[in-house]
PDB file of N, CA and C in Angstrom:
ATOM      1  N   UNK A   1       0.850  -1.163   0.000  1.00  0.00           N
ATOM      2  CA  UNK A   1       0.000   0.000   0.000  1.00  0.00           C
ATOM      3  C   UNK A   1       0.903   1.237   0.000  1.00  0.00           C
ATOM      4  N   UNK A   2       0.593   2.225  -0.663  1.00  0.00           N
ATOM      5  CA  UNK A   2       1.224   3.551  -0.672  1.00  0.00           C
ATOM      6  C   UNK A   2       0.093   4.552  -0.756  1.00  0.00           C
ATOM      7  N   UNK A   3       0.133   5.600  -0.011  1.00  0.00           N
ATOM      8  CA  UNK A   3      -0.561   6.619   0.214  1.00  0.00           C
ATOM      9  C   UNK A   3       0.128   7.787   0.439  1.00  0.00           C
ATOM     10  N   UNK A   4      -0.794   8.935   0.193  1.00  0.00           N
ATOM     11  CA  UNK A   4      -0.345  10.523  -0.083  1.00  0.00           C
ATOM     12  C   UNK A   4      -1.263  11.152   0.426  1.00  0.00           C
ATOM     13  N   UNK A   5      -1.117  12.107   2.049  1.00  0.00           N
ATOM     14  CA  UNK A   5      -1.803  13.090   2.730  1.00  0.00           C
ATOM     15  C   UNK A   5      -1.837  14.107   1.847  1.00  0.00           C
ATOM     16  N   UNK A   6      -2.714  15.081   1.835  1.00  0.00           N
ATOM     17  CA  UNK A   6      -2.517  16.190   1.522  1.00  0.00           C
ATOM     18  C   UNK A   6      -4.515  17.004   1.773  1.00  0.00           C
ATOM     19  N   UNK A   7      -4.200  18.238   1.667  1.00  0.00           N
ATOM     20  CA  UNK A   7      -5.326  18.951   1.915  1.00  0.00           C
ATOM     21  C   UNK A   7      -6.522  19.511   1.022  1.00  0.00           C
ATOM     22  N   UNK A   8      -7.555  19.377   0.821  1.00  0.00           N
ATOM     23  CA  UNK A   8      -7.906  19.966  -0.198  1.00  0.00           C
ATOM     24  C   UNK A   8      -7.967  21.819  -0.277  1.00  0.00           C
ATOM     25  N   UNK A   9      -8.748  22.402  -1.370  1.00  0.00           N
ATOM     26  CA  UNK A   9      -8.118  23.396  -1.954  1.00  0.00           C
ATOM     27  C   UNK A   9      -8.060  24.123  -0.867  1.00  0.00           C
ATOM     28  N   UNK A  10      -8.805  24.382   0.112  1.00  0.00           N
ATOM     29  CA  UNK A  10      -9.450  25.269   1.257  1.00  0.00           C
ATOM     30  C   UNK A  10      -8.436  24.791   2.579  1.00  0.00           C
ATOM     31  N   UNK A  11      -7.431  23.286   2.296  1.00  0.00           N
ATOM     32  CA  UNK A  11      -6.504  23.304   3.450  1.00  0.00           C
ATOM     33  C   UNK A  11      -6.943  22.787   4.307  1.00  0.00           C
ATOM     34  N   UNK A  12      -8.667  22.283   4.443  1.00  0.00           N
ATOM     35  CA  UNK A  12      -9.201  22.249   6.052  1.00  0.00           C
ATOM     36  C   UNK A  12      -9.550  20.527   5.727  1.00  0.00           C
ATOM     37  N   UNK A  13      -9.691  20.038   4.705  1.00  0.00           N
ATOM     38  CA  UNK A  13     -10.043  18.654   4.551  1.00  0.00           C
ATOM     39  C   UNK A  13      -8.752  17.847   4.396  1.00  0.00           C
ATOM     40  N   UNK A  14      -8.774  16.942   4.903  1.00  0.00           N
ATOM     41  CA  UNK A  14      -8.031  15.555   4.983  1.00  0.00           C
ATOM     42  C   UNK A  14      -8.025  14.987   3.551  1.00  0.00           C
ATOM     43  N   UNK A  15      -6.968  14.856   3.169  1.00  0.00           N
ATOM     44  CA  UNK A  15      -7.759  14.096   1.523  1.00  0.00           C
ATOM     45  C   UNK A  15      -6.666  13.263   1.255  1.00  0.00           C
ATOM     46  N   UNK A  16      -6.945  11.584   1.384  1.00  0.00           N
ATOM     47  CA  UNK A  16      -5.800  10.971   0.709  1.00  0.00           C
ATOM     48  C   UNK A  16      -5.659  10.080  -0.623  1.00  0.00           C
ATOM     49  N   UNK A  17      -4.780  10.016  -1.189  1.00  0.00           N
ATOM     50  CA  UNK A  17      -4.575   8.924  -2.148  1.00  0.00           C
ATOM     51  C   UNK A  17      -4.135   7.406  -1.739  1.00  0.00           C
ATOM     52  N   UNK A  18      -4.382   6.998  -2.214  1.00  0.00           N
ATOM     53  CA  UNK A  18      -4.471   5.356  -1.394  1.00  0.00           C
ATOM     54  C   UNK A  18      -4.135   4.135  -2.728  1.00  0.00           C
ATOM     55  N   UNK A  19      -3.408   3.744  -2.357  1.00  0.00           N
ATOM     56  CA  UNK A  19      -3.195   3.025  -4.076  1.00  0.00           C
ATOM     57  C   UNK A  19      -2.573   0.952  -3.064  1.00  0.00           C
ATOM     58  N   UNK A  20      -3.392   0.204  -3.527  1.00  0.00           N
ATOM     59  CA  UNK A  20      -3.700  -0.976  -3.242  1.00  0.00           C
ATOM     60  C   UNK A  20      -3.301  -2.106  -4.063  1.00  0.00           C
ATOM     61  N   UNK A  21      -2.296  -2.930  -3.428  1.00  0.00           N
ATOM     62  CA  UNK A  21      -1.959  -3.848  -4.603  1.00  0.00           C
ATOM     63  C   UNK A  21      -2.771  -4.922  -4.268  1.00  0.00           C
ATOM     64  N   UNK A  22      -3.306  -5.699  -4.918  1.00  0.00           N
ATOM     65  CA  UNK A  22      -3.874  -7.449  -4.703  1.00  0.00           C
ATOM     66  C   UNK A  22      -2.616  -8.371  -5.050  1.00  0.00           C
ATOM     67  N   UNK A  23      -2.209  -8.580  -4.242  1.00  0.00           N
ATOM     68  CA  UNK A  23      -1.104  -9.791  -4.609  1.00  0.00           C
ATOM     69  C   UNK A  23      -1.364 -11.328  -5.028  1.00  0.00           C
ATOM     70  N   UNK A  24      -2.794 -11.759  -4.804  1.00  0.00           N
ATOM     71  CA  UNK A  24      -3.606 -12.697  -5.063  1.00  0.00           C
ATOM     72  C   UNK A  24      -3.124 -13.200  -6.668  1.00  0.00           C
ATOM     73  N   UNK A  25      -3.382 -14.138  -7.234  1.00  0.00           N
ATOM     74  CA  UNK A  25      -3.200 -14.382  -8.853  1.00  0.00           C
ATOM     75  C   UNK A  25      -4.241 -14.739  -9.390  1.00  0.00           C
ATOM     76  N   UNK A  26      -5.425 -15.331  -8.137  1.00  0.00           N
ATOM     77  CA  UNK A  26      -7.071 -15.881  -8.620  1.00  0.00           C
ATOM     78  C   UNK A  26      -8.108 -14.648  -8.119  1.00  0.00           C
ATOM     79  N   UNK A  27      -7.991 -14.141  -7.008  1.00  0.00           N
ATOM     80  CA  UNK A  27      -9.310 -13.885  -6.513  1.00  0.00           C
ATOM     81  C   UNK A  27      -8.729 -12.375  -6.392  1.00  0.00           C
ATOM     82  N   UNK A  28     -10.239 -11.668  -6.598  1.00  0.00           N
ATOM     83  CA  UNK A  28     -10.301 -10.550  -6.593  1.00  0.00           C
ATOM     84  C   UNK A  28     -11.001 -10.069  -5.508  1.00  0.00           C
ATOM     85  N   UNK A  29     -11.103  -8.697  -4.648  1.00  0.00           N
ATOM     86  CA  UNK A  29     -11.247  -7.930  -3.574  1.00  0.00           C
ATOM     87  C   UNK A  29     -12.314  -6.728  -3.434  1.00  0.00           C
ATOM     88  N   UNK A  30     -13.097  -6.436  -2.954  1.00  0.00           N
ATOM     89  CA  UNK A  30     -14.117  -5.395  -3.097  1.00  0.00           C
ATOM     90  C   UNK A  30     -13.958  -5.084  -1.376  1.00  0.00           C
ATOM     91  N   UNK A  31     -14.592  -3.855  -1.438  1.00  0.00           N
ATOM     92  CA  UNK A  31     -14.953  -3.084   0.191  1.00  0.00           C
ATOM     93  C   UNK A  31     -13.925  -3.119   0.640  1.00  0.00           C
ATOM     94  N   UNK A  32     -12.468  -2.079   0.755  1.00  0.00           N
ATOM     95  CA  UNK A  32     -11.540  -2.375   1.351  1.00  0.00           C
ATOM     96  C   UNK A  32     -11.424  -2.050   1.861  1.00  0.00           C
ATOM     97  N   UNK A  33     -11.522  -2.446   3.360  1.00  0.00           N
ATOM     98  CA  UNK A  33     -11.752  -1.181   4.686  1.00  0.00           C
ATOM     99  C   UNK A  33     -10.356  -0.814   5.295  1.00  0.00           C
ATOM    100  N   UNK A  34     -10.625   0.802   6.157  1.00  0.00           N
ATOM    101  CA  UNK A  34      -9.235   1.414   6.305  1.00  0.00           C
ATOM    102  C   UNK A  34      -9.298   2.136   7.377  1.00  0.00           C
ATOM    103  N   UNK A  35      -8.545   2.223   8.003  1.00  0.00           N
ATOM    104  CA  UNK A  35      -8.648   3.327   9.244  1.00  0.00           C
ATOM    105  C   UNK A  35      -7.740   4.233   9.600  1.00  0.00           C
ATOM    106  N   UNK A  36      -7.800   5.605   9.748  1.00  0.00           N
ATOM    107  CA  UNK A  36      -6.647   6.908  10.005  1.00  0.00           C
ATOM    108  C   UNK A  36      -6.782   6.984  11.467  1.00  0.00           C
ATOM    109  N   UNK A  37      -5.463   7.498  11.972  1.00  0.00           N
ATOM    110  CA  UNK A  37      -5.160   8.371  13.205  1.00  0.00           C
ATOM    111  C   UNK A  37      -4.418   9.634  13.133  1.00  0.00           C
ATOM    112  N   UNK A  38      -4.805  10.444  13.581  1.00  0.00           N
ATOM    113  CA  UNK A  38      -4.199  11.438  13.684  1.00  0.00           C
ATOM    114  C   UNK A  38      -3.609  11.908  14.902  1.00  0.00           C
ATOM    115  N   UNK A  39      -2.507  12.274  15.476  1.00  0.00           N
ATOM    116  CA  UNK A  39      -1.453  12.254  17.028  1.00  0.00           C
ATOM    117  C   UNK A  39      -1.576  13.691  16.819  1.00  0.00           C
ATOM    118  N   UNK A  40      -1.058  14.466  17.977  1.00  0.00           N
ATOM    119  CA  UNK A  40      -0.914  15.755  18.609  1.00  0.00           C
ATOM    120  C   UNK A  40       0.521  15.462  19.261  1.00  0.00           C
ATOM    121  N   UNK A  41       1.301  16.112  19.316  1.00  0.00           N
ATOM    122  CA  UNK A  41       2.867  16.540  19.746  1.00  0.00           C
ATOM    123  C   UNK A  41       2.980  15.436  20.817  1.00  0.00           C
ATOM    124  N   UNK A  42       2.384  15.102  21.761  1.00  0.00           N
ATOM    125  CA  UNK A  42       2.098  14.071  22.560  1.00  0.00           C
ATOM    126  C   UNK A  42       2.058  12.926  22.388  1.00  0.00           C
ATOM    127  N   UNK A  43       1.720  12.420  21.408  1.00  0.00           N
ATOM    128  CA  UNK A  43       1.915  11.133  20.616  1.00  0.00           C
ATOM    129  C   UNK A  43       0.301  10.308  21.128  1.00  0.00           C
ATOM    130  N   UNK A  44      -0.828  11.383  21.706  1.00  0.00           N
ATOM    131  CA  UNK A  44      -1.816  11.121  21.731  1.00  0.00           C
ATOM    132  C   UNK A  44      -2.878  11.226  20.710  1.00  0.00           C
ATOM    133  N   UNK A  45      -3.808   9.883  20.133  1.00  0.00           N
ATOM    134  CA  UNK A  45      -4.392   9.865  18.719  1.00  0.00           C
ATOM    135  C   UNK A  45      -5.776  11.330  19.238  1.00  0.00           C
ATOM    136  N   UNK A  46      -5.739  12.193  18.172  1.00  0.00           N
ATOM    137  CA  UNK A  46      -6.742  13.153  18.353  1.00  0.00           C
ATOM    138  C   UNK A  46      -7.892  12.898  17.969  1.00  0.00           C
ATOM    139  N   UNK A  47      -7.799  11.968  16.463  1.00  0.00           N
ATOM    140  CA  UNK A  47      -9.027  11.908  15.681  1.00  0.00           C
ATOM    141  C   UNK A  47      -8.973  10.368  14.883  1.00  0.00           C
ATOM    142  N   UNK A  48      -9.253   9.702  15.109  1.00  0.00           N
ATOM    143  CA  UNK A  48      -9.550   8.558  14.548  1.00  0.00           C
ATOM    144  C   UNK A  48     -11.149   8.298  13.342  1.00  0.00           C
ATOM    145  N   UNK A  49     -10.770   7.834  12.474  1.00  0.00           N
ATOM    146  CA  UNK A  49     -11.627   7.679  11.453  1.00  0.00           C
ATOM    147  C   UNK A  49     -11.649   6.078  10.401  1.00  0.00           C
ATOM    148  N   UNK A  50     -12.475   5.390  10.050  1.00  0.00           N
ATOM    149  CA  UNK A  50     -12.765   4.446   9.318  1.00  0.00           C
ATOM    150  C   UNK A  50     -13.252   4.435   7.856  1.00  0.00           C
ATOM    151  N   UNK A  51     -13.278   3.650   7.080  1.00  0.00           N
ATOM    152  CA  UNK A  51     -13.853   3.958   5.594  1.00  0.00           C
ATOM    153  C   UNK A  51     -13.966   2.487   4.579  1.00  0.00           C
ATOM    154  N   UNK A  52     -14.363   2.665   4.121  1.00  0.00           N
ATOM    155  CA  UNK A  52     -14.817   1.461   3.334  1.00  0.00           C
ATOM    156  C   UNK A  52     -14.450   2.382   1.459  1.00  0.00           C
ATOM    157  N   UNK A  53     -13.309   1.248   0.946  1.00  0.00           N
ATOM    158  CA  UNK A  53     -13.163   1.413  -0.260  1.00  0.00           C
ATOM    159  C   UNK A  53     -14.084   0.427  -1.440  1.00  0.00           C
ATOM    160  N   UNK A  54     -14.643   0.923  -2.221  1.00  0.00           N
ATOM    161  CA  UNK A  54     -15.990   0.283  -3.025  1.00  0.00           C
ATOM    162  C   UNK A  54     -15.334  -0.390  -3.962  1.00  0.00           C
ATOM    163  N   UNK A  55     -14.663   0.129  -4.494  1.00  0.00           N
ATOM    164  CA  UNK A  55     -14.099  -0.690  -6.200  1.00  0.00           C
ATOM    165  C   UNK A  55     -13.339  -2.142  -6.450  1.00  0.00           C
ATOM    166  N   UNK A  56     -13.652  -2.439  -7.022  1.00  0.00           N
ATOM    167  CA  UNK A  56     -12.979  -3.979  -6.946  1.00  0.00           C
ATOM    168  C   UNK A  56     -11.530  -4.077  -7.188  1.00  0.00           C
ATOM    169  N   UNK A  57     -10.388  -4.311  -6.551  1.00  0.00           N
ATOM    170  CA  UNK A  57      -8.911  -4.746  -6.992  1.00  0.00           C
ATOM    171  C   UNK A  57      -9.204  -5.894  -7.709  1.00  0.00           C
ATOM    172  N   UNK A  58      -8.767  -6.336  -8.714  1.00  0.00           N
ATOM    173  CA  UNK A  58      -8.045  -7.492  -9.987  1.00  0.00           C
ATOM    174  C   UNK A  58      -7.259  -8.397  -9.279  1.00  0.00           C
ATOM    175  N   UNK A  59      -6.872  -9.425  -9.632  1.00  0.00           N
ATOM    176  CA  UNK A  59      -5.810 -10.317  -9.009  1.00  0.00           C
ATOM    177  C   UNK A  59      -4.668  -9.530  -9.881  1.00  0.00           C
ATOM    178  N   UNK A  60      -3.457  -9.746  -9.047  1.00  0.00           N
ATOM    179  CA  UNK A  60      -2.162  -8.997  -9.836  1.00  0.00           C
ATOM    180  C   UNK A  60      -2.483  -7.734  -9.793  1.00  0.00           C
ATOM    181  N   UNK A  61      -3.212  -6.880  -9.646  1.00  0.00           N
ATOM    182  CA  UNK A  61      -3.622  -5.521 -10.217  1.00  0.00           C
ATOM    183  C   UNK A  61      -3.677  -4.610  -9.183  1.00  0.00           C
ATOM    184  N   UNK A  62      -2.799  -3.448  -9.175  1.00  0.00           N
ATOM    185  CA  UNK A  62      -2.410  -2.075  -8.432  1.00  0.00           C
ATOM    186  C   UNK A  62      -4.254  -1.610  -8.920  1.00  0.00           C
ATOM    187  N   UNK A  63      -4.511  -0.716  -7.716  1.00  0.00           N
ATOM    188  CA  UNK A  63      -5.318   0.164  -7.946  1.00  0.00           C
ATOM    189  C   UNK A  63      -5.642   1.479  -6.975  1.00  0.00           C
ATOM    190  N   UNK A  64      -5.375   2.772  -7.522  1.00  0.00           N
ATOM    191  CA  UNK A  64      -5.294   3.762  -7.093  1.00  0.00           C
ATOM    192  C   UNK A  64      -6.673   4.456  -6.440  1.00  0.00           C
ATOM    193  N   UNK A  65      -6.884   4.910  -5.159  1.00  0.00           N
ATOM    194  CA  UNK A  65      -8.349   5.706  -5.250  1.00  0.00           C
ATOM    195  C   UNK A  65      -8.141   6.841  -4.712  1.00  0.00           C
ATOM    196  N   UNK A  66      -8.209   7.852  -5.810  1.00  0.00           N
ATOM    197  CA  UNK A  66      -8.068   8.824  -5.406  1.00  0.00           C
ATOM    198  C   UNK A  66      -9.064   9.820  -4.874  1.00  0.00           C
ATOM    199  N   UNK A  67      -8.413  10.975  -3.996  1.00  0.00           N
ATOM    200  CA  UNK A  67      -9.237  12.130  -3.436  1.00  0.00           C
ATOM    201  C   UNK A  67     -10.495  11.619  -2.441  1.00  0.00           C
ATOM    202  N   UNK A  68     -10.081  10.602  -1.698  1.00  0.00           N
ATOM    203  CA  UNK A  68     -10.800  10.331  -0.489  1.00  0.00           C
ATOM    204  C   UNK A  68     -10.743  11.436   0.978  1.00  0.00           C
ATOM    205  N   UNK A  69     -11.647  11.761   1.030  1.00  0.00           N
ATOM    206  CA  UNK A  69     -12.086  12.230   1.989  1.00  0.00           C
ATOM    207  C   UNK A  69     -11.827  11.842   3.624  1.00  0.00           C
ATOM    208  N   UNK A  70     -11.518  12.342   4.161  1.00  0.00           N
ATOM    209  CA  UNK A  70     -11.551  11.795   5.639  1.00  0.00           C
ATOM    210  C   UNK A  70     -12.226  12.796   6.530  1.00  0.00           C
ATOM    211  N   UNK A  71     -12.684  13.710   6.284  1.00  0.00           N
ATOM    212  CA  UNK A  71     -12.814  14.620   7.466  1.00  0.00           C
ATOM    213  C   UNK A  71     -12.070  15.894   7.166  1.00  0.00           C
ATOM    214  N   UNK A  72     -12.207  16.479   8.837  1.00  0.00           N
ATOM    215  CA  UNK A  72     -11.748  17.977   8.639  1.00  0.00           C
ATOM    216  C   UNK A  72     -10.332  17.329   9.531  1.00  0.00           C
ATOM    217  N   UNK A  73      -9.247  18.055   8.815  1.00  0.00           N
ATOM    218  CA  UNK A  73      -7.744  18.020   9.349  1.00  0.00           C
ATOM    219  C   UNK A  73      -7.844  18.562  10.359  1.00  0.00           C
ATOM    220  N   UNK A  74      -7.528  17.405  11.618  1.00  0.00           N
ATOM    221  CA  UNK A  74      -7.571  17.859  13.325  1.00  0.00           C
ATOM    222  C   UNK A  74      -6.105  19.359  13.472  1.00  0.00           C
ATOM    223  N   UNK A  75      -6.873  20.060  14.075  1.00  0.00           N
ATOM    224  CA  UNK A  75      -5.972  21.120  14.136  1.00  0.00           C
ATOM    225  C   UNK A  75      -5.337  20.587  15.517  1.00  0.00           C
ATOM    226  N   UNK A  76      -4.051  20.264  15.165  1.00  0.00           N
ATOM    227  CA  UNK A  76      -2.333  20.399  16.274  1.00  0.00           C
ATOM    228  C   UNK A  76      -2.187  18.924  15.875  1.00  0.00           C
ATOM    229  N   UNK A  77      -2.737  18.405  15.038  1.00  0.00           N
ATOM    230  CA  UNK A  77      -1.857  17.094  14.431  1.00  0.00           C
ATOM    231  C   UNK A  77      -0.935  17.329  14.003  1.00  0.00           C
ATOM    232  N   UNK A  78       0.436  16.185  14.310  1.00  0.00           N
ATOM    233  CA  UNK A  78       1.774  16.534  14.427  1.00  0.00           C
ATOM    234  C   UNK A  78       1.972  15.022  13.280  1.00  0.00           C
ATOM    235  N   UNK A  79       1.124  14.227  13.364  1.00  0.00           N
ATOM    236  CA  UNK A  79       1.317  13.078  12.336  1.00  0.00           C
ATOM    237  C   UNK A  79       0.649  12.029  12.129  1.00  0.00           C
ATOM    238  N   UNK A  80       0.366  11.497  11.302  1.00  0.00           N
ATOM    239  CA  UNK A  80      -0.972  10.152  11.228  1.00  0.00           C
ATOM    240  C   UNK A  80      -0.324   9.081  10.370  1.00  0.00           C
ATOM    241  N   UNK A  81      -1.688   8.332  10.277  1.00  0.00           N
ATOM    242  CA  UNK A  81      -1.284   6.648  10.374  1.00  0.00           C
ATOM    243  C   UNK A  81      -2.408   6.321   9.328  1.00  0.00           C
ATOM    244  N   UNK A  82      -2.243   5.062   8.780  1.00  0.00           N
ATOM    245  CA  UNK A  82      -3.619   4.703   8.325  1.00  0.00           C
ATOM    246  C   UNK A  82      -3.196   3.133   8.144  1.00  0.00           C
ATOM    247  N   UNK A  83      -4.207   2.356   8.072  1.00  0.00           N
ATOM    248  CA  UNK A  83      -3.544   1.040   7.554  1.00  0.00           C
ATOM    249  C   UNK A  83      -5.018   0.219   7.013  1.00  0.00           C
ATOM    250  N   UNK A  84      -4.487  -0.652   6.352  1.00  0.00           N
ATOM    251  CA  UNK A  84      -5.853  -1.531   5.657  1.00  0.00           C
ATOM    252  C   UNK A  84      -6.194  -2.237   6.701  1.00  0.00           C
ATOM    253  N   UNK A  85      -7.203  -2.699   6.741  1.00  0.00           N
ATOM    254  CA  UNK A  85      -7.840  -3.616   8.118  1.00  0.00           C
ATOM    255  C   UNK A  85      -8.475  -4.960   7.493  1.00  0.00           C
ATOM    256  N   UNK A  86      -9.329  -4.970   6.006  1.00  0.00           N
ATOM    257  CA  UNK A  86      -9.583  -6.433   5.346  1.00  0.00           C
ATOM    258  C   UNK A  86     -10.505  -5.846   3.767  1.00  0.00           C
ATOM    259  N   UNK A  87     -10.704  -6.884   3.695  1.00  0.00           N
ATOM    260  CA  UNK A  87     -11.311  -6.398   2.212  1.00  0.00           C
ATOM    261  C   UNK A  87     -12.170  -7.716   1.896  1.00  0.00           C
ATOM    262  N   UNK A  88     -13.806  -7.743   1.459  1.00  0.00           N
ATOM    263  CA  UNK A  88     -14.214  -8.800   1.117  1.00  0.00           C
ATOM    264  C   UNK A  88     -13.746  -9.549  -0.384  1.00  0.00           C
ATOM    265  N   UNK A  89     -13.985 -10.760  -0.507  1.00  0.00           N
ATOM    266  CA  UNK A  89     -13.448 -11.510  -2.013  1.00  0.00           C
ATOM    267  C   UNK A  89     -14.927 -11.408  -2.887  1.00  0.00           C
ATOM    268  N   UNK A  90     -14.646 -11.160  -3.991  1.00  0.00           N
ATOM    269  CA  UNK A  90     -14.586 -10.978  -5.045  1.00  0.00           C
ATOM    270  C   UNK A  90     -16.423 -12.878  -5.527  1.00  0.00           C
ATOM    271  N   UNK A  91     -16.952 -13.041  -5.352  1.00  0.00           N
ATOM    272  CA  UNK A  91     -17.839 -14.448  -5.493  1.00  0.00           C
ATOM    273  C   UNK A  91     -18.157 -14.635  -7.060  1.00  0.00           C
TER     274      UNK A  91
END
């Protein structure tokens, strides 16, 4: 997985790119669920958030989703996290 923080135009939204490999060679992946944290100088999480990705990954096949939404960027976040949590198969 590789991903890219950044803000939208206004600075105040969370917006990431999220790009997903299926390493699988048969079965393919839908609903890929994900979850952010966001820390304060403290190394305490401020804002925690969940999400469900819709599009189907391919077996073998990278797939990018861009300009996801998370929310409003916690003001005095010092750094965040996100990680995949599961994804249903593909029937």
């Amino acid at each position: 997985m590789k991903c890219n923080l950044h803000g939208d135009q206004t600075q105040t939204m969370a917006i990431w790119d999220i790009q997903v490999a299926n390493r699988s060679r048969t079965q393919s992946y839908k609903d890929v669920r994900y979850a952010t944290n966001y820390y304060n100088g403290q190394d305490a999480v401020i804002y925690h958030n969940e999400g469900t990705l819709s599009e189907v990954v391919d077996p073998s096949d990278q797939h990018t989703f861009n300009s996801i939404n998370d929310g409003l960027y916690p003001v005095g976040a010092t750094r965040y996290t996100i990680e995949l949590k599961g994804a249903q198969p593909v029937q």
